[in-house]
N, C-alpha and C. Protein backbone atom coordinates (compact mmCIF):
# COMPACT_ATOMS: atom_id res chain seq x y z
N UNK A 1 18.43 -5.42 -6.29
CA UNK A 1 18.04 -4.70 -7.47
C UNK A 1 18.97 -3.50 -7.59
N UNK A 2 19.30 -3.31 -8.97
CA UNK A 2 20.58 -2.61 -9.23
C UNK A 2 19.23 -1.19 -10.00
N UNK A 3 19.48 -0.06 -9.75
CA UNK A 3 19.17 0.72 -11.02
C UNK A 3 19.78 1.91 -11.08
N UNK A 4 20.09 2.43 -12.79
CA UNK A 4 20.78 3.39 -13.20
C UNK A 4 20.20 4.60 -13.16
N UNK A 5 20.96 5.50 -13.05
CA UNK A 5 19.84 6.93 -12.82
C UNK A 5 20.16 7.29 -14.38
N UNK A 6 18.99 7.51 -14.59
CA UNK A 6 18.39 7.61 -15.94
C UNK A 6 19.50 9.32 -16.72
N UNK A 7 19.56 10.27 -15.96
CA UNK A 7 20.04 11.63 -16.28
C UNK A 7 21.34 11.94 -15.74
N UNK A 8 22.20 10.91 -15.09
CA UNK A 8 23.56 11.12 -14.87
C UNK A 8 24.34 9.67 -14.49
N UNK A 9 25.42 9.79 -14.34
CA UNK A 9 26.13 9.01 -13.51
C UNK A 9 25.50 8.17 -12.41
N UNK A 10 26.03 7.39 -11.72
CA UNK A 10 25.08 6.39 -10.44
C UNK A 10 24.54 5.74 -10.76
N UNK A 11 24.38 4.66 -9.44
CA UNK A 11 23.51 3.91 -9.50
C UNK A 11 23.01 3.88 -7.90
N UNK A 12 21.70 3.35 -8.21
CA UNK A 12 21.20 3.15 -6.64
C UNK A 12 21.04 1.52 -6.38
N UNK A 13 21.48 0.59 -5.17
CA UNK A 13 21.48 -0.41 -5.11
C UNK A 13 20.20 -0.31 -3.60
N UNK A 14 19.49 -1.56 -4.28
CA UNK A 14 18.65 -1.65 -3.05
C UNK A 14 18.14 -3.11 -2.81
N UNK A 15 18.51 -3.50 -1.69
CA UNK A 15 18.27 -4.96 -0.95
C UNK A 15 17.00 -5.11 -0.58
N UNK A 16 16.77 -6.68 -1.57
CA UNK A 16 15.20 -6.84 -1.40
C UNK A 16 15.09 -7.90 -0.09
N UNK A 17 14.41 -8.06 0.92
CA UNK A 17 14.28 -9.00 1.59
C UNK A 17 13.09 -9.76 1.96
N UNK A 18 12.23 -10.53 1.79
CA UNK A 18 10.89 -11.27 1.43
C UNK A 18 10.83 -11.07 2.97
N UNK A 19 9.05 -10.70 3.06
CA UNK A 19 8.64 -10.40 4.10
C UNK A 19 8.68 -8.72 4.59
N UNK A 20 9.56 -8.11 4.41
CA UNK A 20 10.09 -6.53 4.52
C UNK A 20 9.19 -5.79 3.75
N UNK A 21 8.51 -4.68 4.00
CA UNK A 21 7.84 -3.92 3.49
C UNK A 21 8.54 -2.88 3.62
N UNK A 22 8.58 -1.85 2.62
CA UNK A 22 9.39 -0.31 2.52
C UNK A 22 8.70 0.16 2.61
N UNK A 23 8.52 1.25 3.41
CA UNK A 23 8.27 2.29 4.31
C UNK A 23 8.05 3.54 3.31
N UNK A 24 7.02 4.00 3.02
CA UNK A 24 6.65 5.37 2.26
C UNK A 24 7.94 6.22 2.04
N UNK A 25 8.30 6.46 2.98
CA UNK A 25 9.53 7.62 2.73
C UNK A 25 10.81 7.18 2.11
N UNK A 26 11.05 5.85 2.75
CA UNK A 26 11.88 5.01 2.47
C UNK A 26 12.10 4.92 0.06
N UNK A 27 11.03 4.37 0.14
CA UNK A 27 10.26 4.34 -1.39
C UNK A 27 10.27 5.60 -2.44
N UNK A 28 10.08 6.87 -1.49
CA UNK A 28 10.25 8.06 -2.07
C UNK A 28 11.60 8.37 -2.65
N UNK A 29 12.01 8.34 -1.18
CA UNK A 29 13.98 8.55 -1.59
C UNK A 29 14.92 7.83 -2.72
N UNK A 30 14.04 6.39 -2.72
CA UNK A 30 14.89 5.38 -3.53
C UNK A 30 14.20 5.77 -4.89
N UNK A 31 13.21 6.20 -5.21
CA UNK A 31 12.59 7.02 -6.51
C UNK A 31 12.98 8.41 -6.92
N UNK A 32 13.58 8.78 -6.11
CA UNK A 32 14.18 10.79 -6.26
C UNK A 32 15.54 10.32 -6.84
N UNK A 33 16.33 9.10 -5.77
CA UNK A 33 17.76 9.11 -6.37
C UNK A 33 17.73 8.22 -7.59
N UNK A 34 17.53 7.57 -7.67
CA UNK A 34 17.07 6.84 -9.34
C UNK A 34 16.61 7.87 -10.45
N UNK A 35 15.80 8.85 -10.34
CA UNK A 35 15.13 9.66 -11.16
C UNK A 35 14.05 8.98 -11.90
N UNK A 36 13.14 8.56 -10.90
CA UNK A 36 12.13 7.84 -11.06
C UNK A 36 10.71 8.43 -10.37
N UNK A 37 9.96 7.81 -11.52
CA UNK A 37 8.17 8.44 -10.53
C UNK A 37 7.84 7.33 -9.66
N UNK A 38 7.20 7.63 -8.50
CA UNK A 38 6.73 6.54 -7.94
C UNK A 38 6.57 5.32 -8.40
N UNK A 39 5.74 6.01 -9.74
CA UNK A 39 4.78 4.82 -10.84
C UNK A 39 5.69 3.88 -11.28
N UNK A 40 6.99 4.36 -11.52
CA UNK A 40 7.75 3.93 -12.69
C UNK A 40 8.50 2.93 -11.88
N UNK A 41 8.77 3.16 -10.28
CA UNK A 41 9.68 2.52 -9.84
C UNK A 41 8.57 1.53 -9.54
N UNK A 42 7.36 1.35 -9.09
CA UNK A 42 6.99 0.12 -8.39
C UNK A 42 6.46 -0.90 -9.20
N UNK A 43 6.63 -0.19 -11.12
CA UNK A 43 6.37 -1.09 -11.79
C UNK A 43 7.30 -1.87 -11.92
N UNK A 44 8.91 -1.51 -12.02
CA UNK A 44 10.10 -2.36 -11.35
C UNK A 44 9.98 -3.20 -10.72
N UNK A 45 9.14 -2.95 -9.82
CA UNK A 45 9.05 -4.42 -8.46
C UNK A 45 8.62 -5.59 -8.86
């Protein structure tokens, strides 16, 4: 999954792997650098 940060330049790339669960903090970070709310990113998923 590719996503654009909504308020600048970048992108954040993140490897999905079936079975793998992301890790709270993990989830946070990949939502701060995206410029995303929690909400917004796990409706992505």
């Amino acid at each position: 999954m590719i996503l654009k940060h909504r308020e600048g330049p970048g992108r954040v790339t993140l490897a999905m792997h079936p079975g793998r669960i992301l890790l709270p903090k993990t989830l946070k970070r990949i939502s701060e650098q995206a410029g995303l709310s929690i909400e917004e990113f796990t409706e992505l998923l």
